[in-house]
N, C-alpha and C. Protein backbone atom coordinates (compact mmCIF):
# COMPACT_ATOMS: atom_id res chain seq x y z
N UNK A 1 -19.92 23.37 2.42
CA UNK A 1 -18.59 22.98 2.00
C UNK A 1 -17.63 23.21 3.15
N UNK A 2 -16.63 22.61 3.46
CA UNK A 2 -15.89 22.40 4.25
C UNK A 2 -14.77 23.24 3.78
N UNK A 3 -14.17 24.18 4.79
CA UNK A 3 -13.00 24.99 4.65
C UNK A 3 -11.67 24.29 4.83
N UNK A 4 -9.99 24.58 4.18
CA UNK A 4 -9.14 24.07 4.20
C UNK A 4 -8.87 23.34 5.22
N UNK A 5 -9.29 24.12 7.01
CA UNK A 5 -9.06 23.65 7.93
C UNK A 5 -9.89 22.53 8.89
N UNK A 6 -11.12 22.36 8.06
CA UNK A 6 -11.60 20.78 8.63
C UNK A 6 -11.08 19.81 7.91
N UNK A 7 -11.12 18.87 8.94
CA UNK A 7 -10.66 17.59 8.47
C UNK A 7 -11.95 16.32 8.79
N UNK A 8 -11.64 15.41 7.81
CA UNK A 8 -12.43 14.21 7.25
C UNK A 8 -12.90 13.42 8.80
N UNK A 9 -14.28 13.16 9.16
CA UNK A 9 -14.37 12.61 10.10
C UNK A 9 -13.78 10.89 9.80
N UNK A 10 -13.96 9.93 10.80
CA UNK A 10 -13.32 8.59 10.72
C UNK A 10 -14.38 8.32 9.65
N UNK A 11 -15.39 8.28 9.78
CA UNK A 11 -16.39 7.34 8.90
C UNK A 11 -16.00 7.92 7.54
N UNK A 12 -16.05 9.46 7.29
CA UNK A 12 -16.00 9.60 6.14
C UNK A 12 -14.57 9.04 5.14
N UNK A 13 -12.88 9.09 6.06
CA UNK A 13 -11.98 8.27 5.63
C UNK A 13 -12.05 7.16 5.33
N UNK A 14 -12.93 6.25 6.23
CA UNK A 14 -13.25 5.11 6.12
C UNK A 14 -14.33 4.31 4.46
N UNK A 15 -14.64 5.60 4.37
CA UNK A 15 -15.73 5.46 2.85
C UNK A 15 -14.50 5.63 1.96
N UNK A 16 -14.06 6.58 1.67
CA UNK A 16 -12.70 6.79 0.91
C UNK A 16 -12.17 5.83 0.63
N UNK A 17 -11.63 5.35 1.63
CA UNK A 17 -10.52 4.22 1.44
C UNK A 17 -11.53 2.91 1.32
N UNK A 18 -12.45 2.43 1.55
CA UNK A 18 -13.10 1.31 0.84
C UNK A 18 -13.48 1.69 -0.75
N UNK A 19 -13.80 2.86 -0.85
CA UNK A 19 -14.10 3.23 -2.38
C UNK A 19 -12.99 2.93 -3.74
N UNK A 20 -11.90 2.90 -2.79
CA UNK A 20 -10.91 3.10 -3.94
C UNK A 20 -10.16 1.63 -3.45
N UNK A 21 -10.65 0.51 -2.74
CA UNK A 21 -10.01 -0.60 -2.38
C UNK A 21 -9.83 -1.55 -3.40
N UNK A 22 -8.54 -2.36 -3.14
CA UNK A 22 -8.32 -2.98 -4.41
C UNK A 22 -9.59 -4.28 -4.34
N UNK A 23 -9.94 -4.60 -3.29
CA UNK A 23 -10.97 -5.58 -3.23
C UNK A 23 -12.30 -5.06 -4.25
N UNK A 24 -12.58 -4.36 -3.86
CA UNK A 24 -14.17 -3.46 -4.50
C UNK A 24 -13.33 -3.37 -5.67
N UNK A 25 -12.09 -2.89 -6.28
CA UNK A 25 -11.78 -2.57 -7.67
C UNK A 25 -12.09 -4.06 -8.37
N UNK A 26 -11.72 -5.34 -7.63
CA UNK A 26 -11.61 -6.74 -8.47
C UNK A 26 -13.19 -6.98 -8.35
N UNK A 27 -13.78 -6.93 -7.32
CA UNK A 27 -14.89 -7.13 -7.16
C UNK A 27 -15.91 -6.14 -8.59
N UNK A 28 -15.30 -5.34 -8.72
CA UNK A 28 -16.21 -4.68 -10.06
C UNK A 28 -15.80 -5.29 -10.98
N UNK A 29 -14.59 -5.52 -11.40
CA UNK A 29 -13.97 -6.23 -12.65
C UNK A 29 -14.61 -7.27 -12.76
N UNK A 30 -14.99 -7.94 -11.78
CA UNK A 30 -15.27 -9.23 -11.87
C UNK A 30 -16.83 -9.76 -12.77
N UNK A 31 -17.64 -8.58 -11.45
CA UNK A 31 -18.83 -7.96 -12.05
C UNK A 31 -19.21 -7.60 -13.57
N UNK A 32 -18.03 -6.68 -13.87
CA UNK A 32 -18.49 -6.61 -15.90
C UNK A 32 -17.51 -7.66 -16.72
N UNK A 33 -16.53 -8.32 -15.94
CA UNK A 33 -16.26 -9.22 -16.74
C UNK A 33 -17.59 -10.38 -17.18
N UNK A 34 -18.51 -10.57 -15.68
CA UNK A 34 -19.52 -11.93 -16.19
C UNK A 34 -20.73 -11.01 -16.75
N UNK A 35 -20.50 -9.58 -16.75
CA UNK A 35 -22.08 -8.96 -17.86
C UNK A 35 -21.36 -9.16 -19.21
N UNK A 36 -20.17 -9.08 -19.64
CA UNK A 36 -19.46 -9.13 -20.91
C UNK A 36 -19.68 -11.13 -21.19
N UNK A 37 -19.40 -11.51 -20.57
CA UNK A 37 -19.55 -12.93 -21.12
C UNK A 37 -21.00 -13.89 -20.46
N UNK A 38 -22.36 -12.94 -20.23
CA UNK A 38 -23.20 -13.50 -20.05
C UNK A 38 -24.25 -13.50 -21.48
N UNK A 39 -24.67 -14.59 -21.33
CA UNK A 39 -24.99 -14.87 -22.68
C UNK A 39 -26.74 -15.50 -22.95
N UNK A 40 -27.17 -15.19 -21.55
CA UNK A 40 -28.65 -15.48 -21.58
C UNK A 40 -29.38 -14.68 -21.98
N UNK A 41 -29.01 -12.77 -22.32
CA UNK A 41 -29.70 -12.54 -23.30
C UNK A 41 -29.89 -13.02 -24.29
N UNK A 42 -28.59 -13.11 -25.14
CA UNK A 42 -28.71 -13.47 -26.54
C UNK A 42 -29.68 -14.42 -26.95
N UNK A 43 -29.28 -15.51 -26.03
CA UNK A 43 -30.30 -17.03 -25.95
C UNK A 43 -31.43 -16.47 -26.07
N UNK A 44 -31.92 -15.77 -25.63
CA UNK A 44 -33.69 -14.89 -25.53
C UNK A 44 -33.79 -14.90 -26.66
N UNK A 45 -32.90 -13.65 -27.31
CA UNK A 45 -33.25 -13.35 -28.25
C UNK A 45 -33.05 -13.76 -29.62
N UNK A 46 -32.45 -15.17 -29.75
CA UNK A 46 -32.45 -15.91 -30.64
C UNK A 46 -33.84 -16.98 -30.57
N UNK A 47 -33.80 -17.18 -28.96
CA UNK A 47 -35.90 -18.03 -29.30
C UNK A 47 -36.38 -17.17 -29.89
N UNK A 48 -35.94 -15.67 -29.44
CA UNK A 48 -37.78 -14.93 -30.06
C UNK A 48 -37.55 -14.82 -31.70
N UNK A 49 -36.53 -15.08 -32.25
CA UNK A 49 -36.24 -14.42 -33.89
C UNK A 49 -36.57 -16.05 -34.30
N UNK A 50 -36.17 -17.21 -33.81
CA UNK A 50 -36.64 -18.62 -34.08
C UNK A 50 -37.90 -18.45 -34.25
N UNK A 51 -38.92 -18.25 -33.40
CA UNK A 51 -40.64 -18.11 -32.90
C UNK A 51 -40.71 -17.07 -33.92
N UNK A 52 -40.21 -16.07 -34.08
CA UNK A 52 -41.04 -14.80 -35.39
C UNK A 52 -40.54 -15.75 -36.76
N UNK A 53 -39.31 -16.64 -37.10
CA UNK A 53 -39.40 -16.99 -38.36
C UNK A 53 -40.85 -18.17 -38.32
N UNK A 54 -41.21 -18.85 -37.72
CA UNK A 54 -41.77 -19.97 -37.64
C UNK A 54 -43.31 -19.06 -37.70
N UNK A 55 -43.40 -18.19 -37.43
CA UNK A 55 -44.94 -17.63 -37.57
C UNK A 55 -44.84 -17.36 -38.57
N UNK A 56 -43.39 -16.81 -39.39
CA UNK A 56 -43.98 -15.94 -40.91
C UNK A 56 -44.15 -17.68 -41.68
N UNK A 57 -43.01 -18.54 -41.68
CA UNK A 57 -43.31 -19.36 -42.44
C UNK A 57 -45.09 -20.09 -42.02
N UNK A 58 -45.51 -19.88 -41.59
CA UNK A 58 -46.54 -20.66 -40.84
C UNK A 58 -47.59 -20.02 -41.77
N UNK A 59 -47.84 -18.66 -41.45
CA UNK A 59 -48.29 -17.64 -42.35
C UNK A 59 -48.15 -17.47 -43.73
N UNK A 60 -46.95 -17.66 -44.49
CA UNK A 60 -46.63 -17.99 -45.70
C UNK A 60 -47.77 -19.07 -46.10
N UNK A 61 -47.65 -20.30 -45.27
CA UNK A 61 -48.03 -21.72 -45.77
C UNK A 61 -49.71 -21.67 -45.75
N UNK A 62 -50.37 -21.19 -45.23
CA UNK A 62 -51.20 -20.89 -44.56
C UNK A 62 -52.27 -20.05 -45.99
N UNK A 63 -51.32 -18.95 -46.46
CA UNK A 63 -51.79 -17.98 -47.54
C UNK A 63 -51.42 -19.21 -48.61
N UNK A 64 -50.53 -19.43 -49.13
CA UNK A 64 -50.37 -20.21 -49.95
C UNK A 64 -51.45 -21.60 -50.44
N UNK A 65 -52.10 -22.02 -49.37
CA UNK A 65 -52.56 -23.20 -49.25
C UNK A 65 -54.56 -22.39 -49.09
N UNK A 66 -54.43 -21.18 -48.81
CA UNK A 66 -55.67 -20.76 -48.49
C UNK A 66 -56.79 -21.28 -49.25
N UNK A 67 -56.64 -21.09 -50.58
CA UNK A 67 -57.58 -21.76 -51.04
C UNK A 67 -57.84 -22.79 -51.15
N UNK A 68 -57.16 -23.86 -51.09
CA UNK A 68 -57.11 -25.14 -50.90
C UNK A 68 -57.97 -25.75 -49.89
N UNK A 69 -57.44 -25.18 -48.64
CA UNK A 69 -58.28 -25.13 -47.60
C UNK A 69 -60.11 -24.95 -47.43
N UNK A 70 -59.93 -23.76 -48.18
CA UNK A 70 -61.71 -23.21 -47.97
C UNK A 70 -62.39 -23.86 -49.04
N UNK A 71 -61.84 -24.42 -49.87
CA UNK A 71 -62.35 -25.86 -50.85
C UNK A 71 -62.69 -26.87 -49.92
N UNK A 72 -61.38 -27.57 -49.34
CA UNK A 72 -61.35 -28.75 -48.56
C UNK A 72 -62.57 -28.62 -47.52
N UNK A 73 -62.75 -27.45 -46.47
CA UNK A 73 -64.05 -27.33 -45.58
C UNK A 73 -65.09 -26.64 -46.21
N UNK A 74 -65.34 -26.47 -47.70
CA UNK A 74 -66.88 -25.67 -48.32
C UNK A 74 -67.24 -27.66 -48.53
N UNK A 75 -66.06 -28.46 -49.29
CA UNK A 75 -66.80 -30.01 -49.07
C UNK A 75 -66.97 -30.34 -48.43
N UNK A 76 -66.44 -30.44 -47.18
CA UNK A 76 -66.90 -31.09 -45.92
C UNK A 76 -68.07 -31.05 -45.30
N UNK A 77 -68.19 -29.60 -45.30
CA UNK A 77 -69.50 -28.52 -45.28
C UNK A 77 -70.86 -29.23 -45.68
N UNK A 78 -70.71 -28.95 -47.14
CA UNK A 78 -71.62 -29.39 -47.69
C UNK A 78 -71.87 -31.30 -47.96
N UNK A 79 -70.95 -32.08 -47.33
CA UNK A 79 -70.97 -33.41 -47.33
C UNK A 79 -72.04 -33.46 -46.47
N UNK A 80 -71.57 -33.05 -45.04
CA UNK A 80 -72.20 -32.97 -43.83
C UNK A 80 -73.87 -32.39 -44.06
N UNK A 81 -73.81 -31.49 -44.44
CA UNK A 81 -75.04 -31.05 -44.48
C UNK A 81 -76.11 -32.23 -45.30
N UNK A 82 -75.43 -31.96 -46.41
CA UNK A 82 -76.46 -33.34 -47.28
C UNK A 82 -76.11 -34.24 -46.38
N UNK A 83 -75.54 -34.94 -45.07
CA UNK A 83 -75.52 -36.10 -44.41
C UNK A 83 -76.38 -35.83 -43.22
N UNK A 84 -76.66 -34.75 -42.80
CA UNK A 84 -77.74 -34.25 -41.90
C UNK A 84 -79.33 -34.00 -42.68
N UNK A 85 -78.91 -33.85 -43.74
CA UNK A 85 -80.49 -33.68 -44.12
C UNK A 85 -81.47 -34.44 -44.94
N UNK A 86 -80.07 -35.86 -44.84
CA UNK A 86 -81.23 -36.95 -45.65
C UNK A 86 -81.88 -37.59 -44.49
């Protein structure tokens, strides 16, 4: 630590006074003004909640129709087979 009687070399004034510059102050503003109005997260995360509804409904339709299904290919199944084995 530096006693009352040293003083700030040039470089280190020189950090100071860019730190607290009104340029670097707008230059930050500017910075969280476009994280406050950037909006390509959201966009993300509205595909991914689009893509998770479309799997449950998919899944819904899927259970719903299940049996239907394993009817539709046990005939097919067995069409085929009696069409292979005459």
């Amino acid at each position: 630590m530096r006693g009352e009687s040293e003083s700030l070399t040039k470089h280190e004034q020189t950090l100071i006074i860019q730190s607290h510059s009104p340029s670097r102050l707008w230059s930050e503003m500017n910075m969280i003004d476009r994280l406050i109005h950037d909006e390509s997260g959201a966009t993300a995360i509205e595909y991914g909640l689009i893509a998770g509804l479309v799997a449950v409904a998919i899944i819904a339709a899927l259970t719903a129709l299940g049996g239907s299904l394993t009817d539709l290919f046990t005939s097919v199944s067995d069409e085929l087979d009696g069409a292979v084995g005459s």
